[in-house]
PDB file of N, CA and C in Angstrom:
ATOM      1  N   UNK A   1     -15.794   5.989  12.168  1.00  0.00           N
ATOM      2  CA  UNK A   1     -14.803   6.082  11.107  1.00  0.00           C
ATOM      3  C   UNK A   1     -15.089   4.999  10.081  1.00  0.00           C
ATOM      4  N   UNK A   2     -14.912   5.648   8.616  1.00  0.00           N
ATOM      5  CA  UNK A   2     -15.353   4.313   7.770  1.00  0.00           C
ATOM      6  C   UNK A   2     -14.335   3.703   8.047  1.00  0.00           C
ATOM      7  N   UNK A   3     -14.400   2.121   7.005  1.00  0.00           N
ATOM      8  CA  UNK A   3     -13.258   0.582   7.026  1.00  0.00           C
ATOM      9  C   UNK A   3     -12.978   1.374   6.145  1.00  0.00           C
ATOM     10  N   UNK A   4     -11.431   1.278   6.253  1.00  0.00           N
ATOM     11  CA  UNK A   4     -10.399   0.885   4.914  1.00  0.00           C
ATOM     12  C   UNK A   4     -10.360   0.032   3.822  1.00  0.00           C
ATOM     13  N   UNK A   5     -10.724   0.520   2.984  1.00  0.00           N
ATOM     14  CA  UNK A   5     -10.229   0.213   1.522  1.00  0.00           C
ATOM     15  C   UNK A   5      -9.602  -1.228   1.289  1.00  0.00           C
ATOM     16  N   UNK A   6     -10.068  -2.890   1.565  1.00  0.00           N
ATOM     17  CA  UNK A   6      -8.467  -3.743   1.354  1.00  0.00           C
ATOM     18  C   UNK A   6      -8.146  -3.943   3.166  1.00  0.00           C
ATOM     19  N   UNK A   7      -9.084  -3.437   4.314  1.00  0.00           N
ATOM     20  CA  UNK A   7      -8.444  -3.812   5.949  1.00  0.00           C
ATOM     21  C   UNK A   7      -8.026  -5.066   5.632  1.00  0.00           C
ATOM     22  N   UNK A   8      -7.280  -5.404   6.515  1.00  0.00           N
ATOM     23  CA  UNK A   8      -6.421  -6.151   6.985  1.00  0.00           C
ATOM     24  C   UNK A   8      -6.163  -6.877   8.101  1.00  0.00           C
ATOM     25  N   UNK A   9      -6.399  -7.718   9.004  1.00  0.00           N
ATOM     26  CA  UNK A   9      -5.846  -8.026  10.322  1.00  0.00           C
ATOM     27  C   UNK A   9      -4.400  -7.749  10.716  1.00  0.00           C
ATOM     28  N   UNK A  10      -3.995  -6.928  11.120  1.00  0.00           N
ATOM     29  CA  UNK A  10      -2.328  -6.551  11.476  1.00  0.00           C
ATOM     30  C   UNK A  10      -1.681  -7.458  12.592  1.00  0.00           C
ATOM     31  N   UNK A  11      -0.863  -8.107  12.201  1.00  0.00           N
ATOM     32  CA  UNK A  11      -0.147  -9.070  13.078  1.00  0.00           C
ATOM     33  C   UNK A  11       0.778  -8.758  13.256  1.00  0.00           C
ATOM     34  N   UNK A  12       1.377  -7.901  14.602  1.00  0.00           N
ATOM     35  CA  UNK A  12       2.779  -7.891  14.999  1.00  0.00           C
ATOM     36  C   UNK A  12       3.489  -6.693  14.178  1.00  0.00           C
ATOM     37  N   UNK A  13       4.144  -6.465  13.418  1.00  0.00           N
ATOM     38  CA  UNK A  13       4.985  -5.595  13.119  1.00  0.00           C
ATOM     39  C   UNK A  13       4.464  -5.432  11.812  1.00  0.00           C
ATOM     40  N   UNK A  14       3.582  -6.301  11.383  1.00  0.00           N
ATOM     41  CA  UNK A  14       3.079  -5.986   9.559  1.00  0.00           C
ATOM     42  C   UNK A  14       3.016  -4.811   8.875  1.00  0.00           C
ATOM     43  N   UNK A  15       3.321  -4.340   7.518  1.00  0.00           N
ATOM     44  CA  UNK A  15       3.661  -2.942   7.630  1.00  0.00           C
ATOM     45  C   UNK A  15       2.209  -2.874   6.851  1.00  0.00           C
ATOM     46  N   UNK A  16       1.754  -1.426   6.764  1.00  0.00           N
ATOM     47  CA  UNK A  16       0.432  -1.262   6.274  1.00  0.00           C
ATOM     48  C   UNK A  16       0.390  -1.123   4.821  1.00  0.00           C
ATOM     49  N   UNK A  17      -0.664  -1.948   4.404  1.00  0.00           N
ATOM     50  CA  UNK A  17      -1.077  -2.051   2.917  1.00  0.00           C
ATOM     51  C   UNK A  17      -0.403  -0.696   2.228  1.00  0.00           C
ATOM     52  N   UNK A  18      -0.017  -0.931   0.950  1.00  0.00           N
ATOM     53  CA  UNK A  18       0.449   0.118  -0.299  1.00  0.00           C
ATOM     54  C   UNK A  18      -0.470  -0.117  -1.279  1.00  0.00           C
ATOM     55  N   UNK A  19      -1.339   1.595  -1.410  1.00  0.00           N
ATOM     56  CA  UNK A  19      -1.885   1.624  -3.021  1.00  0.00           C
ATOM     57  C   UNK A  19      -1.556   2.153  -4.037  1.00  0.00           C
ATOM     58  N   UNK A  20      -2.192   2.426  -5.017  1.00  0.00           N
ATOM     59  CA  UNK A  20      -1.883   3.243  -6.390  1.00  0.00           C
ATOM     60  C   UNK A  20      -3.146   3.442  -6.642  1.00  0.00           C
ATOM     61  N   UNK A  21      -3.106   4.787  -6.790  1.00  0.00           N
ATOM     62  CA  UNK A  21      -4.962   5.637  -6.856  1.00  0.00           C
ATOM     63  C   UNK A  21      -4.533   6.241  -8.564  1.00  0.00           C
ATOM     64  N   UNK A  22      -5.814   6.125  -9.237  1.00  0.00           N
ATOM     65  CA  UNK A  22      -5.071   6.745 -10.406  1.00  0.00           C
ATOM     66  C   UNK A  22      -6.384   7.182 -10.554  1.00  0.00           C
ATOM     67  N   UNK A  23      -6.392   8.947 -10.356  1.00  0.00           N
ATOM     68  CA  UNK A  23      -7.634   9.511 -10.580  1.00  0.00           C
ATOM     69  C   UNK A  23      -7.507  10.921 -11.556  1.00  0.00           C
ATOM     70  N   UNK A  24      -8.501  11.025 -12.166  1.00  0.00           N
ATOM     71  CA  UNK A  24      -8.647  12.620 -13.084  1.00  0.00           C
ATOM     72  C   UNK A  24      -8.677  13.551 -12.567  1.00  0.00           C
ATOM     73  N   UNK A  25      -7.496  14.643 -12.675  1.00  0.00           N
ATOM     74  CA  UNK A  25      -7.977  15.673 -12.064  1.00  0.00           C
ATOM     75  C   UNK A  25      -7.447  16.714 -13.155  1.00  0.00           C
ATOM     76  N   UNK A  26      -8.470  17.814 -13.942  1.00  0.00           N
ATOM     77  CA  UNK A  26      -8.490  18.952 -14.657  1.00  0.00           C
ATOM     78  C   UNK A  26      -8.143  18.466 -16.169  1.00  0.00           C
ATOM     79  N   UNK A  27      -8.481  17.172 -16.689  1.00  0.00           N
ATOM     80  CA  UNK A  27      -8.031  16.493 -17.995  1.00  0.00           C
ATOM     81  C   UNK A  27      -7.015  15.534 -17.773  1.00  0.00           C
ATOM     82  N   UNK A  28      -6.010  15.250 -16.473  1.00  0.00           N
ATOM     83  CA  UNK A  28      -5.102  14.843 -16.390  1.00  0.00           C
ATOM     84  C   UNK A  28      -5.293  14.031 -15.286  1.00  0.00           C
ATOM     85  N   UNK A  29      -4.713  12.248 -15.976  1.00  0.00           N
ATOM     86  CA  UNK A  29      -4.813  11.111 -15.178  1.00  0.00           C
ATOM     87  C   UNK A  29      -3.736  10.981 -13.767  1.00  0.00           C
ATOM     88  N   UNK A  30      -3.569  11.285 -12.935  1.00  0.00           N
ATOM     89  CA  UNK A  30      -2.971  11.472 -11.662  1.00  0.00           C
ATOM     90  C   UNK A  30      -2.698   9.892 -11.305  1.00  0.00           C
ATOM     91  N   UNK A  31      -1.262   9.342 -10.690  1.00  0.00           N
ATOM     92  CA  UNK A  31      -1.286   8.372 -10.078  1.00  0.00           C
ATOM     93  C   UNK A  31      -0.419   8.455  -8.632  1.00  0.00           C
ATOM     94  N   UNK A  32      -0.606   7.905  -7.743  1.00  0.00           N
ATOM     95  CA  UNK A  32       0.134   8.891  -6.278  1.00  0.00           C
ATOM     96  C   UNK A  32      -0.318   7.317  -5.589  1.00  0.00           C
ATOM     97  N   UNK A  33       0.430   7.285  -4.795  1.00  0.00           N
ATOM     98  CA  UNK A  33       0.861   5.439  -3.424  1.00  0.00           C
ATOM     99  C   UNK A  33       0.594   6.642  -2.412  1.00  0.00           C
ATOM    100  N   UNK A  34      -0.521   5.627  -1.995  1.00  0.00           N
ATOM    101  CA  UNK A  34      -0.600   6.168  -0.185  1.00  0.00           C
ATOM    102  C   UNK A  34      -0.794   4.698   0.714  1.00  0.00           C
ATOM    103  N   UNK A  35      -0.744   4.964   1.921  1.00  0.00           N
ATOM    104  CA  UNK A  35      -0.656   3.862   2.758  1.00  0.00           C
ATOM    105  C   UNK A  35      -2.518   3.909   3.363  1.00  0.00           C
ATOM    106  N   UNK A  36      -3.242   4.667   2.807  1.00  0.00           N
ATOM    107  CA  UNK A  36      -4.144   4.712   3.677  1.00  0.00           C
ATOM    108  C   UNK A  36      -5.449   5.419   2.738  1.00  0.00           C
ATOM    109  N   UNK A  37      -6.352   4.349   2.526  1.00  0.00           N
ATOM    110  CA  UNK A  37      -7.974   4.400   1.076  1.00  0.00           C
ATOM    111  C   UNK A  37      -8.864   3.768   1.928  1.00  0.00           C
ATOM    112  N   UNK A  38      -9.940   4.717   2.191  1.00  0.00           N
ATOM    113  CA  UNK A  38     -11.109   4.554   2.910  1.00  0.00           C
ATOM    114  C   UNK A  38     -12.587   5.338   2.228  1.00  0.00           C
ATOM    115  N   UNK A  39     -13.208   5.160   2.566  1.00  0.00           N
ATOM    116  CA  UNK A  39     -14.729   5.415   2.365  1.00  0.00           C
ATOM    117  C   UNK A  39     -14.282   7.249   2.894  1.00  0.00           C
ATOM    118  N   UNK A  40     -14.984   8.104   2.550  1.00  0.00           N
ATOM    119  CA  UNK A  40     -14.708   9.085   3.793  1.00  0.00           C
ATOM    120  C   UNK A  40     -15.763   9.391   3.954  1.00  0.00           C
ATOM    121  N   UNK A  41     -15.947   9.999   5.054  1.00  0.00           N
ATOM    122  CA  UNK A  41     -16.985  10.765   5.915  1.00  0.00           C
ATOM    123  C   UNK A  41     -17.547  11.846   5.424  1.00  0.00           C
ATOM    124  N   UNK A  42     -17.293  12.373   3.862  1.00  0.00           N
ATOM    125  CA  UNK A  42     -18.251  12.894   3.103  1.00  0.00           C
ATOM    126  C   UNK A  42     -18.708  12.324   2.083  1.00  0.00           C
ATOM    127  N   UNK A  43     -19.853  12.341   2.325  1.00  0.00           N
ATOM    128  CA  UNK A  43     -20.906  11.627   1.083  1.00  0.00           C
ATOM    129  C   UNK A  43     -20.650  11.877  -0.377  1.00  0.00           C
ATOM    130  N   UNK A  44     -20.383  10.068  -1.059  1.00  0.00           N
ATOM    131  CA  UNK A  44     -19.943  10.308  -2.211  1.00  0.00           C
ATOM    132  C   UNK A  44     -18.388  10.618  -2.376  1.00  0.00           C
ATOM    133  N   UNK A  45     -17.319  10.678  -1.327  1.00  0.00           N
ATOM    134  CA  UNK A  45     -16.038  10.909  -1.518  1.00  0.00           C
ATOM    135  C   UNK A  45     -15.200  10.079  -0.937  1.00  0.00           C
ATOM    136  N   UNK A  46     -13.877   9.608  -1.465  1.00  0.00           N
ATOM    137  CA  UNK A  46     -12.937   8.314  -1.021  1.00  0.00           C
ATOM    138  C   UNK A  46     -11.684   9.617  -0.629  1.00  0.00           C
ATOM    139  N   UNK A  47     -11.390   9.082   0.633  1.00  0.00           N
ATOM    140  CA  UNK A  47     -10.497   9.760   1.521  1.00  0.00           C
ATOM    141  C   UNK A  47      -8.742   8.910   0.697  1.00  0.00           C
ATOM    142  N   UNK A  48      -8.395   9.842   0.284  1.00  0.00           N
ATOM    143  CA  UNK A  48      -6.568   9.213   0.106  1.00  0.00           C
ATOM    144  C   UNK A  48      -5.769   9.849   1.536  1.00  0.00           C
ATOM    145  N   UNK A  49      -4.971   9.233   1.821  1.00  0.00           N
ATOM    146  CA  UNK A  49      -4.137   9.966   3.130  1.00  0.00           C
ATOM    147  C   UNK A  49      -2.711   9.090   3.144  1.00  0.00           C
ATOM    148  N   UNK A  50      -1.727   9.320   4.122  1.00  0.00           N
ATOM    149  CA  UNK A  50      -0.613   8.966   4.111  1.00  0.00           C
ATOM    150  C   UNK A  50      -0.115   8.771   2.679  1.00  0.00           C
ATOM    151  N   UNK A  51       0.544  10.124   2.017  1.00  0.00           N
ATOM    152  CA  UNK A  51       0.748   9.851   1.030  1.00  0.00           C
ATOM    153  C   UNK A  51       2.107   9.253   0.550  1.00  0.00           C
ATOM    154  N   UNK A  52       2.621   8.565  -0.175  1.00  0.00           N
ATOM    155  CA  UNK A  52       3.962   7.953   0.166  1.00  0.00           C
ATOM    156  C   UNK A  52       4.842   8.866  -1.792  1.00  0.00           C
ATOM    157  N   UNK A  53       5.566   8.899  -1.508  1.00  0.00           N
ATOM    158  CA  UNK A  53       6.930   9.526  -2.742  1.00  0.00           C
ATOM    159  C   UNK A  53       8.443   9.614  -2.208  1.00  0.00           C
ATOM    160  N   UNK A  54       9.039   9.142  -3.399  1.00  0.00           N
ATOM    161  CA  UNK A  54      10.444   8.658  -3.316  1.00  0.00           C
ATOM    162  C   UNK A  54      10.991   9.936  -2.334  1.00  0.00           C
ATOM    163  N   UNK A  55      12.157   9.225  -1.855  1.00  0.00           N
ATOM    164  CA  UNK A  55      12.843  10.443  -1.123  1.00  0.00           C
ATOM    165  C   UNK A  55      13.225  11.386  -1.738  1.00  0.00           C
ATOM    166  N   UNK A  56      13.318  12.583  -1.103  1.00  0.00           N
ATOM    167  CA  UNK A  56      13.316  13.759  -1.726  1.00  0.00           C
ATOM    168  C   UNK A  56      14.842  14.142  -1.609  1.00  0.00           C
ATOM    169  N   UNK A  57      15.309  13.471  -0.805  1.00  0.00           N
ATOM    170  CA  UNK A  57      16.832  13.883  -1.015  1.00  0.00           C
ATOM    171  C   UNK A  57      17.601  13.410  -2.112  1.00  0.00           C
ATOM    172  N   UNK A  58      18.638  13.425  -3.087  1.00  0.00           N
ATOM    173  CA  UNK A  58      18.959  12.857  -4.011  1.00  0.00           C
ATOM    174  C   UNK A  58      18.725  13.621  -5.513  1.00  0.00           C
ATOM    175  N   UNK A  59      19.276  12.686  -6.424  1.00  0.00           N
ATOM    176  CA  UNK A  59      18.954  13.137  -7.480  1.00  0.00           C
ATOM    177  C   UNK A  59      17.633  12.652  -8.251  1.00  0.00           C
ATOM    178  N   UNK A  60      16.812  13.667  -8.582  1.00  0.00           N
ATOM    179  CA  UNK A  60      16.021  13.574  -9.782  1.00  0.00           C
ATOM    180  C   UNK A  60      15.587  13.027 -10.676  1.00  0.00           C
ATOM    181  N   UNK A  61      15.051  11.733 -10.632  1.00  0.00           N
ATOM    182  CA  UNK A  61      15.199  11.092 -11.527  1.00  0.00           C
ATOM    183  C   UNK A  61      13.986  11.868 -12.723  1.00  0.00           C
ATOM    184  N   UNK A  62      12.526  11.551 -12.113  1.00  0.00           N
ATOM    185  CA  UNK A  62      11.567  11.716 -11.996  1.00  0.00           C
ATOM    186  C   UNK A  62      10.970  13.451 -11.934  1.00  0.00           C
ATOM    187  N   UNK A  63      10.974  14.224 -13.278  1.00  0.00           N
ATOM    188  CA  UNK A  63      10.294  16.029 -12.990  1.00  0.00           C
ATOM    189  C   UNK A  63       9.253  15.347 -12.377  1.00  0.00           C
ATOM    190  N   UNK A  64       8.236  14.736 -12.941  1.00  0.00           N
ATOM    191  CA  UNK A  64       6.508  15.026 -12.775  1.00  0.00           C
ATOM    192  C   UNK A  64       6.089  14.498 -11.094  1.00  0.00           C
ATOM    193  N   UNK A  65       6.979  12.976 -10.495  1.00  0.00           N
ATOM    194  CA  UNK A  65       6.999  13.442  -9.519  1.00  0.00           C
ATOM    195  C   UNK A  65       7.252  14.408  -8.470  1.00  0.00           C
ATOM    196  N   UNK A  66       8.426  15.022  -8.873  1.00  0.00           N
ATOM    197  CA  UNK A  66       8.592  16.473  -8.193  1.00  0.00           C
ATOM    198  C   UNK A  66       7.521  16.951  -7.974  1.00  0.00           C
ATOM    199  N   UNK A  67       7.018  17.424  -9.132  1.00  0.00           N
ATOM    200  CA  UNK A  67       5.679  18.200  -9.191  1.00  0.00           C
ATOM    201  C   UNK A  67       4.850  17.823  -8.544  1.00  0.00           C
ATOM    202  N   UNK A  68       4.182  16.971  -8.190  1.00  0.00           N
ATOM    203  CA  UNK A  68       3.507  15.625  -7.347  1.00  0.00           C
ATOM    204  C   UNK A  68       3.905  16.224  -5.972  1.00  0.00           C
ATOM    205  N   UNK A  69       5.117  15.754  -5.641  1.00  0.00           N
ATOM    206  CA  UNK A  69       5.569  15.754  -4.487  1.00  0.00           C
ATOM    207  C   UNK A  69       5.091  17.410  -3.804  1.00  0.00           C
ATOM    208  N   UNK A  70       5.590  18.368  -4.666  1.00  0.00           N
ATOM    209  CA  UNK A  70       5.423  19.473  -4.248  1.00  0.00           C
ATOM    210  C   UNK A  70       3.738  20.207  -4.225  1.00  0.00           C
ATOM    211  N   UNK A  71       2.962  19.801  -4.884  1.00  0.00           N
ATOM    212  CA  UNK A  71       1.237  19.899  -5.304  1.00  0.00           C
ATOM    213  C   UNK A  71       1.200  19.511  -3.943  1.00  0.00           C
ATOM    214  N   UNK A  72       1.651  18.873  -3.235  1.00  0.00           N
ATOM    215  CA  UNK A  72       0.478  17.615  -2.288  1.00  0.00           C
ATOM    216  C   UNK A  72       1.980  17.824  -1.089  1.00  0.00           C
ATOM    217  N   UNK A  73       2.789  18.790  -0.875  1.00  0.00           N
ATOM    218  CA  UNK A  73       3.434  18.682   0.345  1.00  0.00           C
ATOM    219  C   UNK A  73       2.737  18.671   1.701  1.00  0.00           C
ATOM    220  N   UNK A  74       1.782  19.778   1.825  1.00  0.00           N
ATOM    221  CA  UNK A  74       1.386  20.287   2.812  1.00  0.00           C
ATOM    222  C   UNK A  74      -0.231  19.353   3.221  1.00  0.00           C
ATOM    223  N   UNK A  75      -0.151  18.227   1.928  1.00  0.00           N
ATOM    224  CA  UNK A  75      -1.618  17.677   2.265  1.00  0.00           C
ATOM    225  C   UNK A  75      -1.930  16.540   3.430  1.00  0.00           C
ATOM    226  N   UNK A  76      -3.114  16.461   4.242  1.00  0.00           N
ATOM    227  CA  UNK A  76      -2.758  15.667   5.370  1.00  0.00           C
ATOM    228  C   UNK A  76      -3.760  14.510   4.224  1.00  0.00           C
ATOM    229  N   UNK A  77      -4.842  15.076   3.762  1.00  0.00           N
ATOM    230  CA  UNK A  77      -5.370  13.919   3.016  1.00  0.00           C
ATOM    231  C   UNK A  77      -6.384  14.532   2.279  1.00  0.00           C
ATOM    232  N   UNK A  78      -6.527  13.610   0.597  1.00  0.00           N
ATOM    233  CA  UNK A  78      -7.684  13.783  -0.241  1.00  0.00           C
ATOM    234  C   UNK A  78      -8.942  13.324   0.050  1.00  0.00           C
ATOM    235  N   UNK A  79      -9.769  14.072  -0.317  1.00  0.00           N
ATOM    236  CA  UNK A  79     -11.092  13.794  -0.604  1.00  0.00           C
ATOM    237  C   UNK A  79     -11.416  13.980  -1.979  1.00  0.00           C
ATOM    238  N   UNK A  80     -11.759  12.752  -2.946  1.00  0.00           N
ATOM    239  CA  UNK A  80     -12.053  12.838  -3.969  1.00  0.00           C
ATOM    240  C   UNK A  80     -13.315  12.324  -4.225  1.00  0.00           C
ATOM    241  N   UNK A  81     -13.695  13.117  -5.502  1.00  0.00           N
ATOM    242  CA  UNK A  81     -15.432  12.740  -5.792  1.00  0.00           C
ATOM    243  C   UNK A  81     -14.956  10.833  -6.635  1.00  0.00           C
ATOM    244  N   UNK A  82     -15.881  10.011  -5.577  1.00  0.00           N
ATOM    245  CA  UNK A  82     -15.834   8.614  -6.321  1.00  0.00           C
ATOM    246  C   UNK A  82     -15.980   8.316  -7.988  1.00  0.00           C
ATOM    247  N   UNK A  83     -16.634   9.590  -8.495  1.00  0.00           N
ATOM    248  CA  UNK A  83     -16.705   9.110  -9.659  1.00  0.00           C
ATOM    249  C   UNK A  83     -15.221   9.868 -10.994  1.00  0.00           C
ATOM    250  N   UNK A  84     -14.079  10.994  -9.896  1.00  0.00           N
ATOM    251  CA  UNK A  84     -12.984  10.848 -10.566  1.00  0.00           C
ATOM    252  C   UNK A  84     -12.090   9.390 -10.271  1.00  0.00           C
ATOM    253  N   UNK A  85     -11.893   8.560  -9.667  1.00  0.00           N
ATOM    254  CA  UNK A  85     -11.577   7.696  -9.344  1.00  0.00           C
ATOM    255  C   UNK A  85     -11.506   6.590 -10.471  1.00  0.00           C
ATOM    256  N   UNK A  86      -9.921   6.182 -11.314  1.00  0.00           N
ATOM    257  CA  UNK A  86     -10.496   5.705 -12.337  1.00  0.00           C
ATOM    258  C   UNK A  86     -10.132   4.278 -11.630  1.00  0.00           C
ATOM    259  N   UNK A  87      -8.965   3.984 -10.682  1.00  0.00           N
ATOM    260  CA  UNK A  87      -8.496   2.430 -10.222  1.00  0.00           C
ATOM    261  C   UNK A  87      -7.695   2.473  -8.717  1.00  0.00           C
ATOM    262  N   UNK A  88      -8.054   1.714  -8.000  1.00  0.00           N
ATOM    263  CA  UNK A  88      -7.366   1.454  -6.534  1.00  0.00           C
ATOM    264  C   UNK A  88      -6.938  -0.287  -6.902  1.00  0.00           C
ATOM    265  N   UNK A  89      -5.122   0.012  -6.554  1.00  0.00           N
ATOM    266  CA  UNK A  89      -4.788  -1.300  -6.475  1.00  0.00           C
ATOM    267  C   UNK A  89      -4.159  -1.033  -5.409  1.00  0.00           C
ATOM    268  N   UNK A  90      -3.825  -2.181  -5.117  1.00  0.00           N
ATOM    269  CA  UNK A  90      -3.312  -3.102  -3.346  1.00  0.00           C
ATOM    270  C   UNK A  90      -1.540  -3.045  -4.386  1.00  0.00           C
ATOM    271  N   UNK A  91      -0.655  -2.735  -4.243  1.00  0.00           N
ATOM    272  CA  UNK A  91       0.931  -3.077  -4.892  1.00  0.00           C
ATOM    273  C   UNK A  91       1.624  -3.468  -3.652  1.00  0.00           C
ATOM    274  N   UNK A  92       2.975  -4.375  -4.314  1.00  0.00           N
ATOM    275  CA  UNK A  92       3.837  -4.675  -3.161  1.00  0.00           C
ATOM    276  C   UNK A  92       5.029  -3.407  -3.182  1.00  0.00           C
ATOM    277  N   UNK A  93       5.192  -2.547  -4.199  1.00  0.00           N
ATOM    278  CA  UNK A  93       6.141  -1.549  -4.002  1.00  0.00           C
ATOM    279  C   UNK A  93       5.627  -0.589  -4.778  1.00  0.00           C
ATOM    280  N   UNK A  94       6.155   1.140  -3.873  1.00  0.00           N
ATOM    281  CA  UNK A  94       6.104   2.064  -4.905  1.00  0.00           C
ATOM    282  C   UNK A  94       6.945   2.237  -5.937  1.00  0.00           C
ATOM    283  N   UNK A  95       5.892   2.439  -7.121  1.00  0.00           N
ATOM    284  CA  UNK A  95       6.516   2.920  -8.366  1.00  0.00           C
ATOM    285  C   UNK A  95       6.614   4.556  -8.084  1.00  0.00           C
ATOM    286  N   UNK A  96       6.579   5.071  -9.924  1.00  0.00           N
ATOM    287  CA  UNK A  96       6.767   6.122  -9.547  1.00  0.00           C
ATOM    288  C   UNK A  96       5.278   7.069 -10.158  1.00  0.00           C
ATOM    289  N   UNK A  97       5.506   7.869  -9.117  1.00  0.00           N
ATOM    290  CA  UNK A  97       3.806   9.052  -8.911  1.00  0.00           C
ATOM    291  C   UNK A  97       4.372   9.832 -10.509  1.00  0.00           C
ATOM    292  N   UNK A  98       3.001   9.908 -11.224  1.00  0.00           N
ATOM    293  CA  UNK A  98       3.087  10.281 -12.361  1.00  0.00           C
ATOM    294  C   UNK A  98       1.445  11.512 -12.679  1.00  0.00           C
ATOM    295  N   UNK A  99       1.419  12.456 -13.307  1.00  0.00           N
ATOM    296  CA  UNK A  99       0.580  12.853 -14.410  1.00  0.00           C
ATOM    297  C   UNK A  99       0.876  12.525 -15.730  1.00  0.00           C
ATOM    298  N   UNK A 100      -0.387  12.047 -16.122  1.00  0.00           N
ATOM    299  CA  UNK A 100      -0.445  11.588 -17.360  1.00  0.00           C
ATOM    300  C   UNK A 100      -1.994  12.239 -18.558  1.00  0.00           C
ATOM    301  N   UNK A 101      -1.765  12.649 -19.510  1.00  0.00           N
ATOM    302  CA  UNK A 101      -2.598  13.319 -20.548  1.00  0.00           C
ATOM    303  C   UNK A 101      -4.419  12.121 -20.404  1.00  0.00           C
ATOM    304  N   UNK A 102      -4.698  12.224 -19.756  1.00  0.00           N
ATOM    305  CA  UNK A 102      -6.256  11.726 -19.682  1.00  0.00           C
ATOM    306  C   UNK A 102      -6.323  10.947 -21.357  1.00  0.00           C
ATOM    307  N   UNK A 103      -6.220  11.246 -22.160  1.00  0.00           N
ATOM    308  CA  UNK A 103      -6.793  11.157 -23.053  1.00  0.00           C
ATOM    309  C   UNK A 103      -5.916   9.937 -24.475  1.00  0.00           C
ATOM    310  N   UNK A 104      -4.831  10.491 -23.764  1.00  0.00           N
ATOM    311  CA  UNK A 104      -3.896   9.793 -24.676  1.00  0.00           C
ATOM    312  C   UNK A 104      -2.744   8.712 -23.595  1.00  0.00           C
ATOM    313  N   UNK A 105      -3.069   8.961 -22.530  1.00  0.00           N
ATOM    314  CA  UNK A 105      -2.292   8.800 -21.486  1.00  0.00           C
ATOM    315  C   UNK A 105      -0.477   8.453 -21.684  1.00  0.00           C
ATOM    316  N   UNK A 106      -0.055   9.599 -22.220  1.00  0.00           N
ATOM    317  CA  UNK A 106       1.057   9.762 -22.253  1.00  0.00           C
ATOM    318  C   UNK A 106       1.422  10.951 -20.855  1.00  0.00           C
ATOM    319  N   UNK A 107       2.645  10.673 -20.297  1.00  0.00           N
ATOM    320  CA  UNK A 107       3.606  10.779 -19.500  1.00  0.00           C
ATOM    321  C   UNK A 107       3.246  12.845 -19.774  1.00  0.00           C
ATOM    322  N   UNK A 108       3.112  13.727 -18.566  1.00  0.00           N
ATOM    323  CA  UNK A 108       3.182  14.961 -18.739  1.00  0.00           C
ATOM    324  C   UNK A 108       4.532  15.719 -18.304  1.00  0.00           C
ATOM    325  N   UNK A 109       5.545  16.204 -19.476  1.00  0.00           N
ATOM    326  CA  UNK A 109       6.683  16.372 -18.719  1.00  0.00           C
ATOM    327  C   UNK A 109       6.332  18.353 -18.373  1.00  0.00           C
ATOM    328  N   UNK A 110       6.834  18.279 -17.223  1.00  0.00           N
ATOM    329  CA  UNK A 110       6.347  19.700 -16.540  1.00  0.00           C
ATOM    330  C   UNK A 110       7.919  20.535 -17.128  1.00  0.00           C
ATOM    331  N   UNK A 111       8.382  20.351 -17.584  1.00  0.00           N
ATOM    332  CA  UNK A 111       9.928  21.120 -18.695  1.00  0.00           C
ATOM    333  C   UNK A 111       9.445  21.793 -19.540  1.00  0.00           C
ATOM    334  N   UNK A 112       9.618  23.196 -19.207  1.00  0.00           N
ATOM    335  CA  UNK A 112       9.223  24.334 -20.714  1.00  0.00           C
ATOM    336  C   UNK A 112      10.064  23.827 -22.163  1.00  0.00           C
ATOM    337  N   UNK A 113       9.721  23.731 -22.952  1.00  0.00           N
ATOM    338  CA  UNK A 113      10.226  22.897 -24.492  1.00  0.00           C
ATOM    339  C   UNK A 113       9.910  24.532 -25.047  1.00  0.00           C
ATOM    340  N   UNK A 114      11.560  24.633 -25.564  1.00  0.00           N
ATOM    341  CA  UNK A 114      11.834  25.704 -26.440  1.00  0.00           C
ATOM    342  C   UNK A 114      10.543  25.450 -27.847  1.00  0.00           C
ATOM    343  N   UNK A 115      10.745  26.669 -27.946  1.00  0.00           N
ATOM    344  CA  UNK A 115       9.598  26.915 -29.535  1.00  0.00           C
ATOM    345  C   UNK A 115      10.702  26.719 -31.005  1.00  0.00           C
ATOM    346  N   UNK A 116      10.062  26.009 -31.238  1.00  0.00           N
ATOM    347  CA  UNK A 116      10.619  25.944 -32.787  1.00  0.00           C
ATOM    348  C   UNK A 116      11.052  27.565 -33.265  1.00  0.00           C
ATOM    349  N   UNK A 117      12.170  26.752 -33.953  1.00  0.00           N
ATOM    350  CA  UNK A 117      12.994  28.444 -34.289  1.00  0.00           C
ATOM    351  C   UNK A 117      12.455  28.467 -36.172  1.00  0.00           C
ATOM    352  N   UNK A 118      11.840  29.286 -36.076  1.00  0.00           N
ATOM    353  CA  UNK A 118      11.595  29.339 -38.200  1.00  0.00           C
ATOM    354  C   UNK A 118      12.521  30.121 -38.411  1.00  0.00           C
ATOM    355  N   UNK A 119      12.671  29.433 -40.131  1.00  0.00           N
ATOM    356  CA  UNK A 119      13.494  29.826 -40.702  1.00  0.00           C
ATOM    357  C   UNK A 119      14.818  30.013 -40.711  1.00  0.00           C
ATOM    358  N   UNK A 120      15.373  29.139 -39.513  1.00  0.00           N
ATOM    359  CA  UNK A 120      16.622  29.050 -38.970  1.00  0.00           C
ATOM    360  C   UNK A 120      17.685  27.870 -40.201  1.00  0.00           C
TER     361      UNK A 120
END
């Protein structure tokens, strides 16, 4: 099994490292906290796993996490090509899981926006 991403010596009850992966996927900058960034066992690809998002019970703060949350319910773990991979940080808390426009990196709100009414 590859090392983890940032291992650690675990002492006693220590809880396991928190990241923030912020990678491209289809034009759009992706950011998602997992507890668990390793080398993976396919060549050329970084394994994301234990993925972490706010509780799902409650209110809403957050559409694009929704969207997030729901893309990646059923996932046990990513394999991404190293070279979408734009940053791995070590954080002391989750923020919040976002898509963002690659290019302009503004915030993607997943809300259908009525069409301009002409001539109104």
């Amino acid at each position: 099994m590859a090392p983890r991403i940032g291992a650690r010596q675990n002492s006693g009850m220590r809880r396991k490292p928190l990241y923030k992966v912020t990678f491209l996927n289809q034009g759009k900058s992706y950011e998602l906290y997992a507890r668990d960034v390793r080398s993976s066992e396919l060549w050329g690809f970084t394994t994301i796993a234990e993925l972490v998002f706010a509780d799902a019970g409650g209110v809403i703060v957050d559409p694009s996490e929704e969207k997030l949350r729901d893309e990646f319910r059923d996932t046990r773990a990513l394999h991404l090509p190293i070279q979408s991979i734009l940053r791995i940080e070590e954080v002391e808390k989750r923020g919040t899981a976002a898509i963002r426009d690659a290019a302009s990196g503004d915030k993607i709100t997943p809300f259908p926006m009525a069409p301009p009414k002409h001539g109104a």
